[in-house]
C-alpha atoms as a PDB file:
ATOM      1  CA  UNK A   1     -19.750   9.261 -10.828  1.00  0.00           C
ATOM      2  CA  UNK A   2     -18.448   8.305 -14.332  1.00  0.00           C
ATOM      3  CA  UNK A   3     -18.162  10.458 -17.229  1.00  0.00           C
ATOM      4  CA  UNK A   4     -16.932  10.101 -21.005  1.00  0.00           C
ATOM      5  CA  UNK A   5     -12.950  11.059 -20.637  1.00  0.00           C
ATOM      6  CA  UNK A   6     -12.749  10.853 -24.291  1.00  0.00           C
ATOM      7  CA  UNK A   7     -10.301   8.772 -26.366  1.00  0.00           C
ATOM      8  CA  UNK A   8      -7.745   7.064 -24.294  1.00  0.00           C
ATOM      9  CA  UNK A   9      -4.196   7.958 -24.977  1.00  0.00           C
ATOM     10  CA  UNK A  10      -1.617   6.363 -27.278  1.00  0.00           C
ATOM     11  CA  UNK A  11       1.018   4.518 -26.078  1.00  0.00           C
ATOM     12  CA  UNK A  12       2.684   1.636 -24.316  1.00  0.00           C
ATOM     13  CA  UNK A  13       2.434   0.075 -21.246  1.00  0.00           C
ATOM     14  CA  UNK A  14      -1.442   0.705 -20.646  1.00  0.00           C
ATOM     15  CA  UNK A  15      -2.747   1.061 -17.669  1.00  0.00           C
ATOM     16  CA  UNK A  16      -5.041  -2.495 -16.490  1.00  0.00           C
ATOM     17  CA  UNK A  17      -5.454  -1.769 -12.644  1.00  0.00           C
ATOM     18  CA  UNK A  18      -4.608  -0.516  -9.421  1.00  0.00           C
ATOM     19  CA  UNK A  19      -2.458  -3.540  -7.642  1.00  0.00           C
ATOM     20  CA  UNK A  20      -2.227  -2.242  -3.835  1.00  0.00           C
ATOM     21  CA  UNK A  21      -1.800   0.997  -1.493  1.00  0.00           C
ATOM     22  CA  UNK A  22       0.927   0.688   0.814  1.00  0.00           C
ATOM     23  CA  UNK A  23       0.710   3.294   3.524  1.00  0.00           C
ATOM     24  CA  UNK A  24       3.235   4.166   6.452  1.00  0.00           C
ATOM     25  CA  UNK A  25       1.446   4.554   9.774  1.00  0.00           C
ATOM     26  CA  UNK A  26       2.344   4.391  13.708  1.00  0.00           C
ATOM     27  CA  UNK A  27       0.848   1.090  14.238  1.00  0.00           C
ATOM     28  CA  UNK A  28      -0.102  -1.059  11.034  1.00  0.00           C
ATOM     29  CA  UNK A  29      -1.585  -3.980  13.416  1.00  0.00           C
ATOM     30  CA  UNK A  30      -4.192  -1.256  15.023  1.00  0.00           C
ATOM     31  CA  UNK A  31      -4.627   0.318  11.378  1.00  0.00           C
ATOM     32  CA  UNK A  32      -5.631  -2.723   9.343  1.00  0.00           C
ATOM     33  CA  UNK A  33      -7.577  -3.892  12.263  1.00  0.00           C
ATOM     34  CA  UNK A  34      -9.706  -0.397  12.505  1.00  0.00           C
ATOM     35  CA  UNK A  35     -10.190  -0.806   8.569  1.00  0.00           C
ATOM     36  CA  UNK A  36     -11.297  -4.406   9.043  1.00  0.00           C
ATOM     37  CA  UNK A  37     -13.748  -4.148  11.768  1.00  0.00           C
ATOM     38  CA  UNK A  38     -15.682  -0.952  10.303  1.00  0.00           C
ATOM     39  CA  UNK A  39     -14.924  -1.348   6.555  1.00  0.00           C
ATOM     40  CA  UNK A  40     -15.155  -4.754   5.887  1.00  0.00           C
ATOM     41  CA  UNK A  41     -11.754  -5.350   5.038  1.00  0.00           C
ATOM     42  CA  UNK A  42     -10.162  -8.751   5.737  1.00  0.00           C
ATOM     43  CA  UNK A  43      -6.687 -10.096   6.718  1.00  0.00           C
ATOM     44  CA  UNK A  44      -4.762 -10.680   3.559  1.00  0.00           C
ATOM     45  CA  UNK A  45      -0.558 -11.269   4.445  1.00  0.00           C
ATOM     46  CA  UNK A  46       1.244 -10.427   7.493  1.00  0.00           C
ATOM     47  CA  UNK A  47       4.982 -10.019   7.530  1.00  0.00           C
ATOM     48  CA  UNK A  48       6.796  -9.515  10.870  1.00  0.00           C
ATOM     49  CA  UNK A  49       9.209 -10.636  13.744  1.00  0.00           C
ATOM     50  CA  UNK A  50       6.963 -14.238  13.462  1.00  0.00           C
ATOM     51  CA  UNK A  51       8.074 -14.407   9.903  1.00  0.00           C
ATOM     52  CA  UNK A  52      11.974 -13.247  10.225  1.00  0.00           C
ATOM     53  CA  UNK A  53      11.566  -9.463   9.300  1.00  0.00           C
ATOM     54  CA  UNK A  54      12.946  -7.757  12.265  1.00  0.00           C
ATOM     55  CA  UNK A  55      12.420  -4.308  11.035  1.00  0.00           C
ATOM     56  CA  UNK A  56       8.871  -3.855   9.842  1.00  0.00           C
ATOM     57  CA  UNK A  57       5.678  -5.010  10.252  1.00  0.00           C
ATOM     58  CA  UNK A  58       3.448  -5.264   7.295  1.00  0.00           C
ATOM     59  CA  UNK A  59      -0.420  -6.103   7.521  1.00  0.00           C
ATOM     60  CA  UNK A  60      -2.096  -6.704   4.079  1.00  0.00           C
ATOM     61  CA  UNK A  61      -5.915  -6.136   4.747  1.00  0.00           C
ATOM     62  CA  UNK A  62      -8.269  -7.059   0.936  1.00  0.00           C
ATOM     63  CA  UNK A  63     -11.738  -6.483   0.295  1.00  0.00           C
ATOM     64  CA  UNK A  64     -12.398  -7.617  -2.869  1.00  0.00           C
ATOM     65  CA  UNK A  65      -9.819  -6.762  -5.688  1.00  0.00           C
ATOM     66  CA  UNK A  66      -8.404  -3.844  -2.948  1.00  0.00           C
ATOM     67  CA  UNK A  67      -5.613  -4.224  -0.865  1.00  0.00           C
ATOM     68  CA  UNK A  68      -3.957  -1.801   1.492  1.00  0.00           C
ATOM     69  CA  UNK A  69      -0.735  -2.549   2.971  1.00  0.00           C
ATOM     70  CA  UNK A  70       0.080  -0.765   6.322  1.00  0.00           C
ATOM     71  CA  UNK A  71       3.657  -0.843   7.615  1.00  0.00           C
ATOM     72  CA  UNK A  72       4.960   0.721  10.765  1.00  0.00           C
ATOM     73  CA  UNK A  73       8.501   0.285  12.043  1.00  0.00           C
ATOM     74  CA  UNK A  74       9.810  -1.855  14.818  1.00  0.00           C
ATOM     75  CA  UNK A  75      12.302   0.974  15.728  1.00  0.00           C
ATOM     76  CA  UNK A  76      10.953   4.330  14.883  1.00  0.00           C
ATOM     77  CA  UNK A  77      14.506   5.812  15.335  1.00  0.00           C
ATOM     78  CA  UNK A  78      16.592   4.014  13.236  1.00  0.00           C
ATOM     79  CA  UNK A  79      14.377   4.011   9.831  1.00  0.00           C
ATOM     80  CA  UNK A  80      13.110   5.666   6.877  1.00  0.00           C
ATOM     81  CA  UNK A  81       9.402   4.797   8.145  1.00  0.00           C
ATOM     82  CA  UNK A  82      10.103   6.391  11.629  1.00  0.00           C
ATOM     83  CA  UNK A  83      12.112   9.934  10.192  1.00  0.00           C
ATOM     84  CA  UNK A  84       9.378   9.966   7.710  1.00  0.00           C
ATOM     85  CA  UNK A  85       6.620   9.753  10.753  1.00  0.00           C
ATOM     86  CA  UNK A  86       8.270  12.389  13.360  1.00  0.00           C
ATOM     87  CA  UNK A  87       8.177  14.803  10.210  1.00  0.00           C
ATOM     88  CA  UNK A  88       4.634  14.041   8.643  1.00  0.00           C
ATOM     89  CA  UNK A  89       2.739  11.454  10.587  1.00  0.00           C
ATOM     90  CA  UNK A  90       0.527   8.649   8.862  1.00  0.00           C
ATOM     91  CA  UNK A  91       0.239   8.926   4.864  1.00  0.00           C
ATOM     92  CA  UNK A  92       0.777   7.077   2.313  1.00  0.00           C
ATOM     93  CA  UNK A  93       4.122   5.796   0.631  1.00  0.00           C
ATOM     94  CA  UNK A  94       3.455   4.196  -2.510  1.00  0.00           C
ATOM     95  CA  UNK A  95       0.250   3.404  -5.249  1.00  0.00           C
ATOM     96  CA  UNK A  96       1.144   0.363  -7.114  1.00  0.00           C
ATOM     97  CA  UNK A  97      -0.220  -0.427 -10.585  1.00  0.00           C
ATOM     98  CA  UNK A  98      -0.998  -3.500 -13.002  1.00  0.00           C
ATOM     99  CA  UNK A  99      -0.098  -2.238 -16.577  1.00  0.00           C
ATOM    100  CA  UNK A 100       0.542  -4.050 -19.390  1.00  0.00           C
ATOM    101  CA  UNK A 101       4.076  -3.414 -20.759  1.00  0.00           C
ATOM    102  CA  UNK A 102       5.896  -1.940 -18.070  1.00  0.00           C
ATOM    103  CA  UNK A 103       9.308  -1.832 -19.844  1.00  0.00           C
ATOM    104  CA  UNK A 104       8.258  -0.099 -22.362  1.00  0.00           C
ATOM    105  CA  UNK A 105       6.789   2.626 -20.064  1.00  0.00           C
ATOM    106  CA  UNK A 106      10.350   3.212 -18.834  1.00  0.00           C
ATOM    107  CA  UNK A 107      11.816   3.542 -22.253  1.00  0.00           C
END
């Protein structure tokens, strides 16, 4: 539930919205799948051997103004996805966000 979080802080490069979820998992096909059929996601971009990129595949799933991103590697062995997954399994690898002055935030 909401609450008052007081005044918001001072600053540049403030903070408009959450742009996507990108998450590293065994099989993104099966993953965005599961998340459409029982959450009501739907397909959003697909990146994969069909489109050139012989490393990854990426499903992009969006319901609404969400959108998770699930990427699992072609060859587990030979990538950052795969030495990442025989150490910790399925997680997430990055939260990207809309701001509005996003050199300044790096200054």
């Amino acid at each position: 539930s909401y609450y008052d979080k007081g005044k918001e802080p001072e600053g540049p490069g403030k903070f408009v919205a959450f742009d996507h979820v990108t998450f590293w998992v065994g099989n993104a096909k099966q993953a965005a799948s599961y998340y459409c059929v029982r959450l009501g996601f739907e397909p959003f971009a697909y990146r994969g051997l069909e489109t050139g990129e012989r490393n990854v595949a990426s499903h992009a799933i969006r319901q609404n103004k969400v959108i998770f991103v699930f990427q699992s590697p072609y060859n587990p062995v030979e990538t950052e996805i795969g030495r990442h997954q025989m150490i910790r399994g399925d997680g997430v690898k990055d939260i990207a966000f809309s701001v509005e002055d996003c050199r300044a935030l790096f200054k």
